[in-house]
C-alpha atoms as a PDB file:
ATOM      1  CA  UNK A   1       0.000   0.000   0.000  1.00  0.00           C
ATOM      2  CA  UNK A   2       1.541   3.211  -0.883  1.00  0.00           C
ATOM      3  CA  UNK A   3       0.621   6.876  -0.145  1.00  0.00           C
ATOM      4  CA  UNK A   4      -1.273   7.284  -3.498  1.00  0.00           C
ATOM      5  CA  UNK A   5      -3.194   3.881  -3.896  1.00  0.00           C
ATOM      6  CA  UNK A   6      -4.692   4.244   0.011  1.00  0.00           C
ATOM      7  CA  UNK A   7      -6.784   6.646  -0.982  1.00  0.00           C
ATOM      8  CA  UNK A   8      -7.927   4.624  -4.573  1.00  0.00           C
ATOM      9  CA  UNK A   9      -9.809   2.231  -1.845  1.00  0.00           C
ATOM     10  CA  UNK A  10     -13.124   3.466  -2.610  1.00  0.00           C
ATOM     11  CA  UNK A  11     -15.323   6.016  -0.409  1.00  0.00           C
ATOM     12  CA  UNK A  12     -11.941   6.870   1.687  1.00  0.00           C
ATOM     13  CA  UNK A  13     -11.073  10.064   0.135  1.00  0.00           C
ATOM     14  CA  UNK A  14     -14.535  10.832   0.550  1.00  0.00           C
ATOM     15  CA  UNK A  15     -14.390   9.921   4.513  1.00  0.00           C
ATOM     16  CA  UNK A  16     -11.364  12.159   5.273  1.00  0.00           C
ATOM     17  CA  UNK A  17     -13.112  15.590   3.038  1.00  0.00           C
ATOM     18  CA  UNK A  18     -16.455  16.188   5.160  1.00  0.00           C
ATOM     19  CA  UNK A  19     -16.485  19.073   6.943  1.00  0.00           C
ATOM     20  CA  UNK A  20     -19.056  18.466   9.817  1.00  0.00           C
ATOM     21  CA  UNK A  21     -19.415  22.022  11.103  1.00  0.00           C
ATOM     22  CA  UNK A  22     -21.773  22.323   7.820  1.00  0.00           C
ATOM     23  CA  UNK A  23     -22.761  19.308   7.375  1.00  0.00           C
ATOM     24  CA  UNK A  24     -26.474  17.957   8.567  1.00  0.00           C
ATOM     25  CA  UNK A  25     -27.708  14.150   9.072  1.00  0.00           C
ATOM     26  CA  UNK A  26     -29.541  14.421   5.650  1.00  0.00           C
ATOM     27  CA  UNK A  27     -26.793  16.296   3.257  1.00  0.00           C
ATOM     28  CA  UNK A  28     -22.849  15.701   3.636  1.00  0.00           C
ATOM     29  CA  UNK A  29     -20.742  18.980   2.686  1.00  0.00           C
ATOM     30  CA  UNK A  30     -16.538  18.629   1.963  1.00  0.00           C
ATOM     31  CA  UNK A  31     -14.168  21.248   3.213  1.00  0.00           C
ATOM     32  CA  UNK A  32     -13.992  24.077   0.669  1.00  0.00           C
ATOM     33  CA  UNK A  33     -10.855  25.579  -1.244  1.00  0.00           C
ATOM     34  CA  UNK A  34     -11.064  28.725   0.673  1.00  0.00           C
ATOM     35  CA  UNK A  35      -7.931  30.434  -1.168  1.00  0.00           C
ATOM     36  CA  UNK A  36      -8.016  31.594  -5.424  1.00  0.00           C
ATOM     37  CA  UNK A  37      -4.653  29.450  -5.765  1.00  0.00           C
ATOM     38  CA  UNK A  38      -6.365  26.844  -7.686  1.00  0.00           C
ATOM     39  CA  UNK A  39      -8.766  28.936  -9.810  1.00  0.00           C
ATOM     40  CA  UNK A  40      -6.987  28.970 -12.459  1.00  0.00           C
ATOM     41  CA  UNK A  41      -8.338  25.006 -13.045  1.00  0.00           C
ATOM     42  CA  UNK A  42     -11.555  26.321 -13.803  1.00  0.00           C
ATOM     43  CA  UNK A  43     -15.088  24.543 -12.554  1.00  0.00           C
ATOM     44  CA  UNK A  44     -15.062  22.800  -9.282  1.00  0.00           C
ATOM     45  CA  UNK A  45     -11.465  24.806  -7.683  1.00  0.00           C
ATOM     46  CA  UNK A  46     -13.152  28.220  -7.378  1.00  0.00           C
ATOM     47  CA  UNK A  47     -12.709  29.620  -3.985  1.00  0.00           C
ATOM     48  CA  UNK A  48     -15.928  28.609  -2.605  1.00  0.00           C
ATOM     49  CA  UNK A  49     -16.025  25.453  -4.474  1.00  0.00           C
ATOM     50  CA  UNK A  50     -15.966  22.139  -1.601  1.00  0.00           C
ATOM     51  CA  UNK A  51     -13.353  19.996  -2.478  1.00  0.00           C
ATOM     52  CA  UNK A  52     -14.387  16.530  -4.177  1.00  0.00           C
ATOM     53  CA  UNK A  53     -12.561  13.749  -3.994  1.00  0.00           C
ATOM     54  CA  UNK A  54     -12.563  13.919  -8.310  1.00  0.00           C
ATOM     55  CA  UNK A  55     -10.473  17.088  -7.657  1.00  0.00           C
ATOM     56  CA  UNK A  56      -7.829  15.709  -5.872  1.00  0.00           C
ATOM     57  CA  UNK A  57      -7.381  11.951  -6.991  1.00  0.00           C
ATOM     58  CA  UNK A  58      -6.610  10.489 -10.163  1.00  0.00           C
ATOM     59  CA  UNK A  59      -5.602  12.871 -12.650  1.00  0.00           C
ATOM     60  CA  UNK A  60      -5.230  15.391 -10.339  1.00  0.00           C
ATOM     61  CA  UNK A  61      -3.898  13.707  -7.590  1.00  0.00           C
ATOM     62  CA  UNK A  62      -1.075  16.369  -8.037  1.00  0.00           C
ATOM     63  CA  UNK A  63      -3.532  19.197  -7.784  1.00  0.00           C
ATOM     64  CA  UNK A  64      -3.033  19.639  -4.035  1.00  0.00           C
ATOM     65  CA  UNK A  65       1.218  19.565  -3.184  1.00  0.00           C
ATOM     66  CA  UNK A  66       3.000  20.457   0.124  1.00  0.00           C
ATOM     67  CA  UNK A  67       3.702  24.201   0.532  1.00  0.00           C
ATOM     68  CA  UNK A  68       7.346  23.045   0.406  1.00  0.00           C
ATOM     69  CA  UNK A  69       6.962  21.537  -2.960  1.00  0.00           C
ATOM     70  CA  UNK A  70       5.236  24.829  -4.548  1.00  0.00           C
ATOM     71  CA  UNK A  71       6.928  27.505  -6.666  1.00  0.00           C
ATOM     72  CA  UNK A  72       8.734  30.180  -4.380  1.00  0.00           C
ATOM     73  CA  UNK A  73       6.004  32.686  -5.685  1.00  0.00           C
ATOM     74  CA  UNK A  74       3.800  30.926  -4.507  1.00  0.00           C
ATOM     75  CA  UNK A  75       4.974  30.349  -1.128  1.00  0.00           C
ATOM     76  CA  UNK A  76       5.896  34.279  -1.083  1.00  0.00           C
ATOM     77  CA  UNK A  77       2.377  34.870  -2.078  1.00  0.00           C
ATOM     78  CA  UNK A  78       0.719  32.937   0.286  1.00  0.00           C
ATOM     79  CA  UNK A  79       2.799  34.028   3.335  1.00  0.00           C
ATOM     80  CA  UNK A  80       1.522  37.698   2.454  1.00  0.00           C
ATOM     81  CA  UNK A  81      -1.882  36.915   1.855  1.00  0.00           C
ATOM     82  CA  UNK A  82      -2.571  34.180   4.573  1.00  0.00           C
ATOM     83  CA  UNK A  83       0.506  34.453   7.204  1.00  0.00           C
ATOM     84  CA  UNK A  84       1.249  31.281   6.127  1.00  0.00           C
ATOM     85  CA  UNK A  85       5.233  30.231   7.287  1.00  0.00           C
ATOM     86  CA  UNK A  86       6.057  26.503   7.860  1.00  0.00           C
ATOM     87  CA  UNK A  87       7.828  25.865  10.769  1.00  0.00           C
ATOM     88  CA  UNK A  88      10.955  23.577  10.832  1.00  0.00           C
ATOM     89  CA  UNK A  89      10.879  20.376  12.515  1.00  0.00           C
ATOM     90  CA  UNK A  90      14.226  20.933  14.522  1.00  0.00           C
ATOM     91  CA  UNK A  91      11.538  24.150  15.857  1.00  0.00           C
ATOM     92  CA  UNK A  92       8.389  21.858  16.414  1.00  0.00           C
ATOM     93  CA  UNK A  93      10.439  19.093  18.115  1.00  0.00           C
ATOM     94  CA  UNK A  94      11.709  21.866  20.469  1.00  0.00           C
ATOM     95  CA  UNK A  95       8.293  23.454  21.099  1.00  0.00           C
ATOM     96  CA  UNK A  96       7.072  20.012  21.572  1.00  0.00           C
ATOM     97  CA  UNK A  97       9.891  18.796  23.782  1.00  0.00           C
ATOM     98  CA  UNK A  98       8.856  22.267  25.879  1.00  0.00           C
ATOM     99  CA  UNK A  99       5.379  20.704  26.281  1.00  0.00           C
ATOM    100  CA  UNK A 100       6.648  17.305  26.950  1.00  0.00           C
ATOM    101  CA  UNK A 101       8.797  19.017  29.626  1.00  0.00           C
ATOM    102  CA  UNK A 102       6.242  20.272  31.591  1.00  0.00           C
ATOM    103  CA  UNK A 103       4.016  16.923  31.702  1.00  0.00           C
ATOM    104  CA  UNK A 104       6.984  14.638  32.685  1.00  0.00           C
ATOM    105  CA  UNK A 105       8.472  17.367  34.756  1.00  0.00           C
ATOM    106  CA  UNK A 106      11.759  16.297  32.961  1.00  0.00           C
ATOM    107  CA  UNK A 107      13.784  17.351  29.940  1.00  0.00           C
ATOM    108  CA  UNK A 108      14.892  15.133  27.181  1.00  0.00           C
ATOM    109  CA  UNK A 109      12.224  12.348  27.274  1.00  0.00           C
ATOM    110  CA  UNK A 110      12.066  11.373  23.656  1.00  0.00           C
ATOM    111  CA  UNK A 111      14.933  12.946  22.294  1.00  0.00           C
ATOM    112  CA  UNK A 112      17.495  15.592  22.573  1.00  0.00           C
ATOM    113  CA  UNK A 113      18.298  18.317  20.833  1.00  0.00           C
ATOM    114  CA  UNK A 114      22.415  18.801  18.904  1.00  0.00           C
ATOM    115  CA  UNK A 115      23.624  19.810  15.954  1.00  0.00           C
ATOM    116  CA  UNK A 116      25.886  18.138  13.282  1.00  0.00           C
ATOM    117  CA  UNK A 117      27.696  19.230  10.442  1.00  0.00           C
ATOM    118  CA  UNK A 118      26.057  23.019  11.095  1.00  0.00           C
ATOM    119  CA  UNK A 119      22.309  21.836  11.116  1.00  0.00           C
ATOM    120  CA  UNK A 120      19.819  21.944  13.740  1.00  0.00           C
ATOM    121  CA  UNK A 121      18.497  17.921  14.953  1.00  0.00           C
ATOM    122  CA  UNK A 122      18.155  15.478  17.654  1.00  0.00           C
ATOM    123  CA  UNK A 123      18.986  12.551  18.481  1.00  0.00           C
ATOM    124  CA  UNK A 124      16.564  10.123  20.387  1.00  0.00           C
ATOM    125  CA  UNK A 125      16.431   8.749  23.166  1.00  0.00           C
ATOM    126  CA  UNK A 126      16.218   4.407  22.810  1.00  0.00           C
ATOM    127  CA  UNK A 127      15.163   3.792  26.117  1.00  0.00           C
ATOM    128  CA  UNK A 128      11.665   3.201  26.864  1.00  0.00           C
ATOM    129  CA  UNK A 129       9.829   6.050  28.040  1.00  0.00           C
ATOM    130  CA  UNK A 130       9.194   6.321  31.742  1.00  0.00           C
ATOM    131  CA  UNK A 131       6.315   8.269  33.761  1.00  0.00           C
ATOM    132  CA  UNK A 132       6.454  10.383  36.799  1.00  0.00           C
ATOM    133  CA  UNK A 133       5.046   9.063  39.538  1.00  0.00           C
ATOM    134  CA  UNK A 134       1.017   9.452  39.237  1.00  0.00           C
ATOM    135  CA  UNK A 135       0.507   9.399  35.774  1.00  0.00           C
ATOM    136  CA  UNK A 136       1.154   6.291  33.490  1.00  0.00           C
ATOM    137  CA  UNK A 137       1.482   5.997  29.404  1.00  0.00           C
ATOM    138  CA  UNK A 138      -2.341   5.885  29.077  1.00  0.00           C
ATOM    139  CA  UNK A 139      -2.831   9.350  31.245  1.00  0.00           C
ATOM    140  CA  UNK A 140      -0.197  10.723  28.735  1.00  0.00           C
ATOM    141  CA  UNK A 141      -1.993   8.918  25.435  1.00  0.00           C
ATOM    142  CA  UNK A 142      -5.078  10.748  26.574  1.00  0.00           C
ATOM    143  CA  UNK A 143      -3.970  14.025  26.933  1.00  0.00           C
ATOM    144  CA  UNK A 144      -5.621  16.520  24.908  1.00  0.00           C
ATOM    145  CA  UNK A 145      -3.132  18.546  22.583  1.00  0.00           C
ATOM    146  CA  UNK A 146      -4.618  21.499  20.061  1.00  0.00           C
ATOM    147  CA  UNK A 147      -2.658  22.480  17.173  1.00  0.00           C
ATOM    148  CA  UNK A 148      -3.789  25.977  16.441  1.00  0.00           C
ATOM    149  CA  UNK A 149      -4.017  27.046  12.517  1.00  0.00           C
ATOM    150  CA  UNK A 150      -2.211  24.073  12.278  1.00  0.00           C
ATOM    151  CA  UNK A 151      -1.273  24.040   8.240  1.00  0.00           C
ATOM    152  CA  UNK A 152       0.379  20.819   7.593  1.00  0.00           C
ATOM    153  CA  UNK A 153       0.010  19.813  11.039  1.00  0.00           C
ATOM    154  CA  UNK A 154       3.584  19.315  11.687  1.00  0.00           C
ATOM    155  CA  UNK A 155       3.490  19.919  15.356  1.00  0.00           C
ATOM    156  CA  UNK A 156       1.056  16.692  15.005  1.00  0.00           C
ATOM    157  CA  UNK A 157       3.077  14.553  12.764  1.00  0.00           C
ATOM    158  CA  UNK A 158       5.888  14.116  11.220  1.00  0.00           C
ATOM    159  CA  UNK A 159       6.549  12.287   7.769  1.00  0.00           C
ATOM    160  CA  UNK A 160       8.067  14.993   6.464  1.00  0.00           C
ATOM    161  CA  UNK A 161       9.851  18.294   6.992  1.00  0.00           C
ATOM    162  CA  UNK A 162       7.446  20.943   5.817  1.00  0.00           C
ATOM    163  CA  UNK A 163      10.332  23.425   5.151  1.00  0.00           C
ATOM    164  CA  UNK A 164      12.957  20.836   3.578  1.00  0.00           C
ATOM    165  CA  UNK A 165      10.552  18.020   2.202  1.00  0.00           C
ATOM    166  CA  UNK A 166      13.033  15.612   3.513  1.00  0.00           C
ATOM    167  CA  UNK A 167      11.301  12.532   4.548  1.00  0.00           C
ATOM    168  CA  UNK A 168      11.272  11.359   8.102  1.00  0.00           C
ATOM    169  CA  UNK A 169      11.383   7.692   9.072  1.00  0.00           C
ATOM    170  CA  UNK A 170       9.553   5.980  11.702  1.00  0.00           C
ATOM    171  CA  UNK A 171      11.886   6.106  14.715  1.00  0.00           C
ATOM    172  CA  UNK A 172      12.732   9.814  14.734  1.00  0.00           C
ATOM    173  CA  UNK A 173       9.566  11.555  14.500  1.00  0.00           C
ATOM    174  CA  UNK A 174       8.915  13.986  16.560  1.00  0.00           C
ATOM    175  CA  UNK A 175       5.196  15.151  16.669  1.00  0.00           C
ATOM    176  CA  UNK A 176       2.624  15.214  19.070  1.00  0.00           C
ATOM    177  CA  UNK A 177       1.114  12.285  18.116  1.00  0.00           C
ATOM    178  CA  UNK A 178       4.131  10.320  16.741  1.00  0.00           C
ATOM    179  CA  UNK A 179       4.985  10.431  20.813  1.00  0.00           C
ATOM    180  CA  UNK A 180       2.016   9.233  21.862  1.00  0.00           C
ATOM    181  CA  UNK A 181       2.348   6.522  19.243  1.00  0.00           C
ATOM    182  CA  UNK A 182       5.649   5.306  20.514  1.00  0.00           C
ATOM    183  CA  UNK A 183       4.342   4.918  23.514  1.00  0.00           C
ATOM    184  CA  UNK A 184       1.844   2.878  22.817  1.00  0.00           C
ATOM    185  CA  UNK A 185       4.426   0.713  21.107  1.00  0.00           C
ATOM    186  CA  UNK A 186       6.391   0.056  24.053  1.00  0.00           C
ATOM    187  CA  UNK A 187       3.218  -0.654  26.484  1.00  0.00           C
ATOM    188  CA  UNK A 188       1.053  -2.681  24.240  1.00  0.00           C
ATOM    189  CA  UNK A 189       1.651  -6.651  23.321  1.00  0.00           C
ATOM    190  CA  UNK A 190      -1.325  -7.544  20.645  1.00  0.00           C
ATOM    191  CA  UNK A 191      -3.078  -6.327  17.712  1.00  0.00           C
ATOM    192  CA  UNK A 192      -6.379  -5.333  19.857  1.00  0.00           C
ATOM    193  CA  UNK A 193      -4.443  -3.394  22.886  1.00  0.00           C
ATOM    194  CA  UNK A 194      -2.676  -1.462  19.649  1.00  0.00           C
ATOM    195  CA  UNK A 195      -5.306  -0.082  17.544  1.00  0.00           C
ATOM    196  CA  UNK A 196      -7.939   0.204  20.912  1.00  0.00           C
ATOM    197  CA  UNK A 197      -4.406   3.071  22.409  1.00  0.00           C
ATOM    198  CA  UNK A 198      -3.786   3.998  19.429  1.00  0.00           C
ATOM    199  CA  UNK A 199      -7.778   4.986  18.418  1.00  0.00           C
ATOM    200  CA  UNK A 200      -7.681   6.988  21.904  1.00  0.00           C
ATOM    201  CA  UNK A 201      -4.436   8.813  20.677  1.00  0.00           C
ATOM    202  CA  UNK A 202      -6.059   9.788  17.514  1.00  0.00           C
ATOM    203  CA  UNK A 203      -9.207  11.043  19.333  1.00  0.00           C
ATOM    204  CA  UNK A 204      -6.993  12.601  21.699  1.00  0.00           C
ATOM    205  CA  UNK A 205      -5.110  15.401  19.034  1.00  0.00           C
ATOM    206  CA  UNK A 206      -6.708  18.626  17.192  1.00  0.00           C
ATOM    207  CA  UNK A 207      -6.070  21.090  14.618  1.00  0.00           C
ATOM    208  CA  UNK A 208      -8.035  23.969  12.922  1.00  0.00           C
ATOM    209  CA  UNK A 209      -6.962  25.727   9.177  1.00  0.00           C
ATOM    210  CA  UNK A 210      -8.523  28.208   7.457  1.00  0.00           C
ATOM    211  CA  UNK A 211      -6.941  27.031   3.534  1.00  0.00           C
ATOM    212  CA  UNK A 212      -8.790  23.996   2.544  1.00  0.00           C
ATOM    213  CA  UNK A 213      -5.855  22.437   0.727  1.00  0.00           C
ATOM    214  CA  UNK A 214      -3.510  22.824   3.787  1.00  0.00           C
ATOM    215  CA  UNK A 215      -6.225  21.134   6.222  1.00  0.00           C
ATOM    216  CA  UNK A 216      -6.717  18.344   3.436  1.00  0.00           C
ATOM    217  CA  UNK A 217      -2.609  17.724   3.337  1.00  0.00           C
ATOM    218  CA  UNK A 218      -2.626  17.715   7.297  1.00  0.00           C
ATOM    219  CA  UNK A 219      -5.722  15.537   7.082  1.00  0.00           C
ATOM    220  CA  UNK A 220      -3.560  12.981   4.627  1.00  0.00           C
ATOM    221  CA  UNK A 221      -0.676  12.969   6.408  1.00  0.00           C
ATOM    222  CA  UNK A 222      -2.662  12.063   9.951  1.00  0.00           C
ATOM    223  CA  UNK A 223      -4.290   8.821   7.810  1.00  0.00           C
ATOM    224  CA  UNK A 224      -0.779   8.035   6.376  1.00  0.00           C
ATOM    225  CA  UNK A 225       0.959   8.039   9.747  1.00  0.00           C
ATOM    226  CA  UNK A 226      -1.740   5.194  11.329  1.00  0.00           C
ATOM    227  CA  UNK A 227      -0.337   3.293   8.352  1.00  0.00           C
ATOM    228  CA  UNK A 228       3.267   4.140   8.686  1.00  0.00           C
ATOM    229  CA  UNK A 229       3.494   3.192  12.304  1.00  0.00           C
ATOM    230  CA  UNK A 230       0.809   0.223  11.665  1.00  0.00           C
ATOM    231  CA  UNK A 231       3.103  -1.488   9.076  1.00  0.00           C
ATOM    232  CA  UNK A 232       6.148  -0.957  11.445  1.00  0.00           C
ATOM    233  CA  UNK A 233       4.157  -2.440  13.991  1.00  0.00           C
ATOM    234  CA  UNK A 234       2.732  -5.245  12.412  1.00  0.00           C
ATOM    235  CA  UNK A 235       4.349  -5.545   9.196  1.00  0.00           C
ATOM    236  CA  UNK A 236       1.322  -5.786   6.986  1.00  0.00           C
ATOM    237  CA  UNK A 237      -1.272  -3.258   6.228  1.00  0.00           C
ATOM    238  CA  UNK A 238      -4.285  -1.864   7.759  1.00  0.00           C
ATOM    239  CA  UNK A 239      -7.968  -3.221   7.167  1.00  0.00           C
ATOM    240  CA  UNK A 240     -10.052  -0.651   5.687  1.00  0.00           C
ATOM    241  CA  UNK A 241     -12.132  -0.813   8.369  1.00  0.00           C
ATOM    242  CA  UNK A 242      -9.450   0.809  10.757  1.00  0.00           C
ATOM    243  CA  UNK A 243      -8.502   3.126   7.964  1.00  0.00           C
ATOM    244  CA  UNK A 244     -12.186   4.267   7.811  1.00  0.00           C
ATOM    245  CA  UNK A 245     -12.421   4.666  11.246  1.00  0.00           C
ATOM    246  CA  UNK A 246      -9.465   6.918  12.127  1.00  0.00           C
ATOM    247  CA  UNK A 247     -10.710   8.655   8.874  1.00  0.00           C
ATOM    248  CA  UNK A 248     -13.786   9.435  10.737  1.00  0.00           C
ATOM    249  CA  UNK A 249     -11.800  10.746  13.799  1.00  0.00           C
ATOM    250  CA  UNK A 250      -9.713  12.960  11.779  1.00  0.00           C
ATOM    251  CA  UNK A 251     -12.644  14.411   9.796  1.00  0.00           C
ATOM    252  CA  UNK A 252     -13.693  15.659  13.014  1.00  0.00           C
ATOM    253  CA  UNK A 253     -10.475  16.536  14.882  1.00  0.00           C
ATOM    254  CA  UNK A 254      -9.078  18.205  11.907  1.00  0.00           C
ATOM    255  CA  UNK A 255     -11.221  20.941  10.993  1.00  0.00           C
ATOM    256  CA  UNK A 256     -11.752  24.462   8.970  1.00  0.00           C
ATOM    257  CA  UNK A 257     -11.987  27.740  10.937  1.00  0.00           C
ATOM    258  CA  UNK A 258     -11.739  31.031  11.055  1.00  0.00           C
ATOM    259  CA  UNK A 259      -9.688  30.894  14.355  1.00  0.00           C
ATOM    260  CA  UNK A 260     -10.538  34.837  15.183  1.00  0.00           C
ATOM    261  CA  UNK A 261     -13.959  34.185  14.888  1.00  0.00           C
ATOM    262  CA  UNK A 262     -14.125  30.376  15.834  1.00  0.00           C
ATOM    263  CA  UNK A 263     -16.870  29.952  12.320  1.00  0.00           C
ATOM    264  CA  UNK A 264     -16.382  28.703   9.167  1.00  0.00           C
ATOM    265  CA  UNK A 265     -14.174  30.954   7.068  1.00  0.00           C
ATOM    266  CA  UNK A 266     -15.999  33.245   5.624  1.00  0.00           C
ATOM    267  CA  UNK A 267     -19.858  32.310   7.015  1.00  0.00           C
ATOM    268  CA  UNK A 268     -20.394  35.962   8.621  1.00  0.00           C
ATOM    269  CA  UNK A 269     -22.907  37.895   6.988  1.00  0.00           C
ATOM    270  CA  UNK A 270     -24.973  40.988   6.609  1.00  0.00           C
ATOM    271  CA  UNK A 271     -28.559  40.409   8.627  1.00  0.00           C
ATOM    272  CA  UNK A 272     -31.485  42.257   7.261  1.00  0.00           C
ATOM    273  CA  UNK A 273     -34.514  43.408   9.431  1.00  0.00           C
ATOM    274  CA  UNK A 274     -37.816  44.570   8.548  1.00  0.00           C
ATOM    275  CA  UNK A 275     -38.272  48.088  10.512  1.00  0.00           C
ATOM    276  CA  UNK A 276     -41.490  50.780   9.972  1.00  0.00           C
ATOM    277  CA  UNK A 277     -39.103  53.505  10.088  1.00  0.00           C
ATOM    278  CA  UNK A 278     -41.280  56.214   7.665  1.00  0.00           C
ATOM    279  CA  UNK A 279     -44.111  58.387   8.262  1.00  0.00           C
ATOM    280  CA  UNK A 280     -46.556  55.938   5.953  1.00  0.00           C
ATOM    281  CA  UNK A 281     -45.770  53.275   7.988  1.00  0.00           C
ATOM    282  CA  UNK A 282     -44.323  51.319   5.393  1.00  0.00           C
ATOM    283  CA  UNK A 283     -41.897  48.253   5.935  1.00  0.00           C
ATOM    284  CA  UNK A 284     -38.442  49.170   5.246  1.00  0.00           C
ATOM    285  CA  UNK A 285     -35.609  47.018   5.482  1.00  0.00           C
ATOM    286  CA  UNK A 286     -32.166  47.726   7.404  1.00  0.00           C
ATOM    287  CA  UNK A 287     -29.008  45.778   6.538  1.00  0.00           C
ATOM    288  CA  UNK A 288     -27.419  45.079   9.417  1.00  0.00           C
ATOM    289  CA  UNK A 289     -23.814  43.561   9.654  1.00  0.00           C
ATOM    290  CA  UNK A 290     -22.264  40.435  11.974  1.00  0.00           C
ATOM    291  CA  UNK A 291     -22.128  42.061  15.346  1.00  0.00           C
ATOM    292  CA  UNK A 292     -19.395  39.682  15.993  1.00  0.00           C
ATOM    293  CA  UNK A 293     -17.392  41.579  13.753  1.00  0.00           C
ATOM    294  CA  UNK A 294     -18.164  44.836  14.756  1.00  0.00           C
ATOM    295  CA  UNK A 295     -18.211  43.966  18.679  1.00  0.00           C
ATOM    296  CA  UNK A 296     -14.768  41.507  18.207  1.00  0.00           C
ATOM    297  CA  UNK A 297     -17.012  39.203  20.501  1.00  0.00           C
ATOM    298  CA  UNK A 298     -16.582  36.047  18.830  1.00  0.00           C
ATOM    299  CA  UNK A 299     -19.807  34.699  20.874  1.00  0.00           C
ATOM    300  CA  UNK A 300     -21.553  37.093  18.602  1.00  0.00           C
ATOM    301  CA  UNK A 301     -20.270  36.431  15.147  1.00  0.00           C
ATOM    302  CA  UNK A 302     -23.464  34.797  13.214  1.00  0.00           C
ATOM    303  CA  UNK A 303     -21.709  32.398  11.022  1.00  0.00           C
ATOM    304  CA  UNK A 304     -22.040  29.322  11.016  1.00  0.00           C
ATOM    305  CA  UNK A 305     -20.565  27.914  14.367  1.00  0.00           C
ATOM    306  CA  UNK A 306     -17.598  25.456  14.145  1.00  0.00           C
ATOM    307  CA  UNK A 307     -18.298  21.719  15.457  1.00  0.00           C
ATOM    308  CA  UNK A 308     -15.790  19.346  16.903  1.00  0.00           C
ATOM    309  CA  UNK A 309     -16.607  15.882  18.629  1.00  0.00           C
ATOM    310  CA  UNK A 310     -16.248  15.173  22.451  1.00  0.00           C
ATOM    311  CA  UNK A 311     -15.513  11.770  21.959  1.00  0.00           C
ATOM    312  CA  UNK A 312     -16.078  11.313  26.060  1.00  0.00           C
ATOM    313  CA  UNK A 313     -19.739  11.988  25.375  1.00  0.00           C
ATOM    314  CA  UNK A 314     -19.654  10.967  22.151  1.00  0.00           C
ATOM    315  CA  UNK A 315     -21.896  13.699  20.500  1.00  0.00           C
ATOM    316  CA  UNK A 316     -20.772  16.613  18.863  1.00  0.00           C
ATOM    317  CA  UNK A 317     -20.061  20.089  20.702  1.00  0.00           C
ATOM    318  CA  UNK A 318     -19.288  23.746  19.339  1.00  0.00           C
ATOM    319  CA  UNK A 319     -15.776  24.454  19.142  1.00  0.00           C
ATOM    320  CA  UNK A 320     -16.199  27.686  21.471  1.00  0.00           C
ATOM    321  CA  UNK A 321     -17.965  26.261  23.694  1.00  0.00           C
ATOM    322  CA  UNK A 322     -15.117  24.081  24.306  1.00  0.00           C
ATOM    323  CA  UNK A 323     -12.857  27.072  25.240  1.00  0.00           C
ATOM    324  CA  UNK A 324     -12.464  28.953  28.698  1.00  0.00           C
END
């Protein structure tokens, strides 16, 4: 199984593209483009457009590249439009060892930071991972980690570097969940114990992205990773049942937002209201804009609310009511 023929197994692609913040029991809606970069394609890439799985797969399975694989005018042009800068993985293994710190109330669990020949790595650490006294590897599996405008999601995972393109194997990755999935490896003895940690640890991650191509790329590379450390694991590949499963937990955990305004991108809108406002007392109508975005109180912006799933209760909740 290879990156491009996991998603020829049919209904997959369409699995990992719903976007359930707009989406309602009766009619499934796909993440849109939300960015002009792929206009140029004509019908179905318009910024608006949602993105099929057609778009993306076969003959334009190319369509959709990492940002480190585009033209330098393009990444110029979408840093000034969108903000949008890459950070190294050296960086995000730091930031995440920072994190890490804190929980195990220790430096250097998984790895530790050195440079050779000039450039900025790590080597890791080969013994298996110990806990501070009161937690265990399941309190740390659980943990709840939020990648904010999360891109690529390398702070997540890490199959690649997003500013190199160099390719990462197995052993020394250095995201979020590549951690938790390591740990799981050393505490775990059968198939079942594996994929039942390993479900939680996917349930257990988030990320939000405005650009729908980005979110779809992060989305990929969660899907890829199961495989990745499955096949190290196990040494065969995943049943499409699994593979539709954590596709269903990273439609939901990986998700589109305006992260100012916690809405879909976009979704705020002008309100009209029907006043008697002359001396006839005829109807006229006043336009009205979000007063979200006049107030800046984003429990006020009237676009369509963002939806994430609190897998505890196992229903869906809005994203800001999630926040403190």
């Amino acid at each position: 199984m290879t990156d491009n023929s996991i998603f020829e197994i049919p209904g997959l692609l369409s699995r990992l593209l719903v976007d359930h913040s707009t989406s309602k029991p009766d009619v499934i809606h796909n993440v849109f483009w939300a960015t002009s970069d792929y206009e140029g394609r004509g019908k179905g890439y318009q910024y608006i457009d949602e993105i099929t799985p057609e778009a993306i797969s076969g003959n334009n399975e190319n369509a959709v590249i990492p940002r480190v694989l585009k033209r330098k005018s393009e990444q110029s042009a979408r840093s000034k439009e969108m903000a949008e800068v890459f950070t190294p993985s050296w960086l995000c293994n730091r930031m995440n060892n920072s994190a890490d710190e804190q929980w195990f109330s220790v430096a250097g669990t998984f790895n530790k930071e050195t440079v050779k020949n000039g450039v900025q790595t790590w080597i890791v650490s080969k013994k298996k991972i110990s806990f501070p006294e009161g937690k265990t590897w399941m309190d740390y599996v659980r943990n709840t980690r939020l990648e904010i405008t999360c891109g690529e999601a390398p702070f997540l995972v890490s199959r690649y570097d997003t500013t190199t393109g160099e390719s990462i194997p197995v052993a020394r990755r250095i995201g979020i969940l590549d951690r938790k999935l390591r740990v799981i490896k050393e505490n775990t003895g059968t198939e079942e114990e594996w994929y039942e940690a390993t479900l939680m640890a996917f349930k257990s991650v988030y990320g939000y992205e405005w650009q729908g191509d980005s979110l779809i790329l992060a989305r990929k590379a969660l899907l890829l990773t199961f495989v990745d450390y499955y096949k190290a694991q196990f040494k065969l590949d995943p049943d499409n049942d699994k593979l539709f499963e954590i596709a269903e937990v990273i439609s939901w955990n990986l998700w589109q937002m305006d992260g100012l305004k916690y809405v879909v991108p976009g979704s705020c809108h002008d309100e009209e209201e029907e006043i008697f406002g002359n001396i006839f007392g005829e109807p006229e109508v006043k336009t009205n804009p979000c007063p979200g975005c006049t107030s800046g109180n984003p429990k006020l912006h009237n676009g369509i609310k963002c939806r994430i799933m609190d897998w505890k209760k196992g229903s869906p909740v809005l994203f800001i009511d999630s926040m403190k």
